[in-house]
Protein backbone atom coordinates (compact mmCIF):
# COMPACT_ATOMS: atom_id res chain seq x y z
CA UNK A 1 17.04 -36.57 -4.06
CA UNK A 2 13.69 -38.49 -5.62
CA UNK A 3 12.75 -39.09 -9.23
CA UNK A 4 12.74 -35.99 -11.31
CA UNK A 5 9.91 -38.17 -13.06
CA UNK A 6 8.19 -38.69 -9.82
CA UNK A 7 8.70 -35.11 -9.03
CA UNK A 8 7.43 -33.64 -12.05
CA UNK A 9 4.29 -35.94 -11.52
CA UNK A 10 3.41 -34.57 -8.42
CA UNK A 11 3.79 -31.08 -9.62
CA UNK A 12 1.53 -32.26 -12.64
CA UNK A 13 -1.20 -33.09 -10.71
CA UNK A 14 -0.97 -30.38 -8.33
CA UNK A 15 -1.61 -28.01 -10.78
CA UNK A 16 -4.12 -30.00 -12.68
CA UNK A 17 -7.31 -28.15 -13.40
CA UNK A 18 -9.46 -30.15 -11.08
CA UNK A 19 -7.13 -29.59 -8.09
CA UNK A 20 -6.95 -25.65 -8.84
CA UNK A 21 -10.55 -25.07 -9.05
CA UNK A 22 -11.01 -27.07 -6.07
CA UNK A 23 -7.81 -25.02 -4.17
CA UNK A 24 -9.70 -21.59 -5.43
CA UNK A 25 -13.18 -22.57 -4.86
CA UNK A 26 -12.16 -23.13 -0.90
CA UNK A 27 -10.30 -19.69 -0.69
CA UNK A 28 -12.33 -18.04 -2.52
CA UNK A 29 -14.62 -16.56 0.49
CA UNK A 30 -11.73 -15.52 2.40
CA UNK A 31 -10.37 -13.94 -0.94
CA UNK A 32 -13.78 -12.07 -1.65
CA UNK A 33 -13.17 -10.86 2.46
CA UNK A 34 -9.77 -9.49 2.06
CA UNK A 35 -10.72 -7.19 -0.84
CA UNK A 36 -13.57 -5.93 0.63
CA UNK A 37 -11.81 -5.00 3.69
CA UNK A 38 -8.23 -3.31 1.57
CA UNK A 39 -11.23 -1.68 -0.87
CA UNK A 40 -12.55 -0.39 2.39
CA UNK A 41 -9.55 0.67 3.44
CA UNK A 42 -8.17 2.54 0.01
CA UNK A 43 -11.36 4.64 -0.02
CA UNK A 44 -11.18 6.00 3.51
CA UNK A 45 -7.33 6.94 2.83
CA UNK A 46 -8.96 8.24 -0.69
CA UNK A 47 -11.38 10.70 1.16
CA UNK A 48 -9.12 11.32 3.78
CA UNK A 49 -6.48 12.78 1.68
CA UNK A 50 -9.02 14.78 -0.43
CA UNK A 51 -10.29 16.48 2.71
CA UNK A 52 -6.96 17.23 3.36
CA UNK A 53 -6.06 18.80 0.25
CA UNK A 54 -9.91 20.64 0.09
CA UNK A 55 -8.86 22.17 3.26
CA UNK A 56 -5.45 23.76 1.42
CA UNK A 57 -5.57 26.60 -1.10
CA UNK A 58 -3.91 27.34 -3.85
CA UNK A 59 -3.97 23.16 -4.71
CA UNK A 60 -4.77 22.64 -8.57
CA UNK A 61 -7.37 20.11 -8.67
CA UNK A 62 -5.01 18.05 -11.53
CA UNK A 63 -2.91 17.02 -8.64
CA UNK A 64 -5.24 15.42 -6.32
CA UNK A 65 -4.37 12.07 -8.23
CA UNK A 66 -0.72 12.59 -7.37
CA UNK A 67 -1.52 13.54 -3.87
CA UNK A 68 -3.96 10.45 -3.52
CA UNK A 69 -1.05 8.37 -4.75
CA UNK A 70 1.35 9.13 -2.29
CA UNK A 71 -1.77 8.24 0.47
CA UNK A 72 -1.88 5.13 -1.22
CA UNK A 73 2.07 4.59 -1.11
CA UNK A 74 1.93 5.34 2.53
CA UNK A 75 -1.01 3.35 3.25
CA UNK A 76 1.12 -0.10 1.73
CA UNK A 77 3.81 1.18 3.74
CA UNK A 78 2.08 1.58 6.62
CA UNK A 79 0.68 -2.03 6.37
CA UNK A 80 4.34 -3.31 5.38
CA UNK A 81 6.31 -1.98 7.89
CA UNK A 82 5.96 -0.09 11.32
CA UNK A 83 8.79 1.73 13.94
CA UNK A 84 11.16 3.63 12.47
CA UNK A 85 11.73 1.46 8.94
CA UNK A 86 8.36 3.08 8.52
CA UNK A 87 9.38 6.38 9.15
CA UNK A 88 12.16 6.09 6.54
CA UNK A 89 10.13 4.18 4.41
CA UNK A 90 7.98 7.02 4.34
CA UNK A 91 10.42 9.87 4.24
CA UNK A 92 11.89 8.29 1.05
CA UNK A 93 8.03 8.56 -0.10
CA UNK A 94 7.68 11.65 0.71
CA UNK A 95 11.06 12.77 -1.04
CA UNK A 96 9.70 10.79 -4.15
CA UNK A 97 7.03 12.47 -4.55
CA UNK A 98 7.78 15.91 -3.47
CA UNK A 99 10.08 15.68 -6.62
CA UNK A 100 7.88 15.38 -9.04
CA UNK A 101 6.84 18.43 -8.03
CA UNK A 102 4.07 18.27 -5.65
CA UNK A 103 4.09 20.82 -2.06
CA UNK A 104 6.08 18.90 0.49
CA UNK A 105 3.86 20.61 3.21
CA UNK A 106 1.37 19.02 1.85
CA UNK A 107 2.99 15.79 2.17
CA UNK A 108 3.88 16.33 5.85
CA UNK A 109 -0.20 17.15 6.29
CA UNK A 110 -1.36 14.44 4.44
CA UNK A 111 1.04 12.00 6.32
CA UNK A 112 0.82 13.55 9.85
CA UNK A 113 -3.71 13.39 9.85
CA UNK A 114 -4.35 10.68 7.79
CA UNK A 115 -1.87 8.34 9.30
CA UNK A 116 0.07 9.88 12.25
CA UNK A 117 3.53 8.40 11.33
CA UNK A 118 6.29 10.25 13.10
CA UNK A 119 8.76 12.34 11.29
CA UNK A 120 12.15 10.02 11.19
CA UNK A 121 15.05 10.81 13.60
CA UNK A 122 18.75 10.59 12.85
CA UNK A 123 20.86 8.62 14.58
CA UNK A 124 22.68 9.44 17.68
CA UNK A 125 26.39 9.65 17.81
């Protein structure tokens, strides 16, 4: 094992201010990129999910944020995890939210058209 003095040293000047603005001004264009593309992304699931709910009745229009919420949930699952870890994954979602009360038909709309995950299967023997 080195120095702790030489250690802490390096770690000094890594983080110095003219290092870090340097590090950030080189990623920043990628940066700028990748949230353009995920804000892309959270607005399609947005509008996705409210055409899905516009085309239920009986849907009180102070749950769309809920509903929108669980698109988002799914839509970081979807991007976490795929086979059938997502499918749990999103059946525990979809347990979550259904209760705190919102129409787990819904749900199972909402997840099957705006992002066609499969509903999980148990097990075999």
């Amino acid at each position: 094992m080195g120095n702790i003095y030489s250690a802490t040293d390096r770690y000094s000047r890594k983080v110095s201010g003219t290092n870090t603005a340097a590090m950030l001004t080189a990623r920043f264009a990628s940066m700028c990129q990748r949230q353009a593309a995920q804000a892309q992304s959270m607005a399609q699931v947005s509008t996705a999910v409210k055409s899905v709910l516009n085309g239920q009745s009986g849907i009180p229009i102070t749950d769309y944020v809920s509903y929108r919420a669980f698109g988002m949930q799914v839509m970081k699952l979807c991007r976490r995890y795929a086979g059938s870890t997502l499918q749990g994954e999103v059946a525990l979602a979809k347990a979550k939210w259904g209760a705190r009360g919102l129409n787990s038909n819904v749900l199972t709309i909402i997840r099957d058209a705006v992002f066609s995950v499969a509903t999980p299967t148990p097990p075999g023997p």
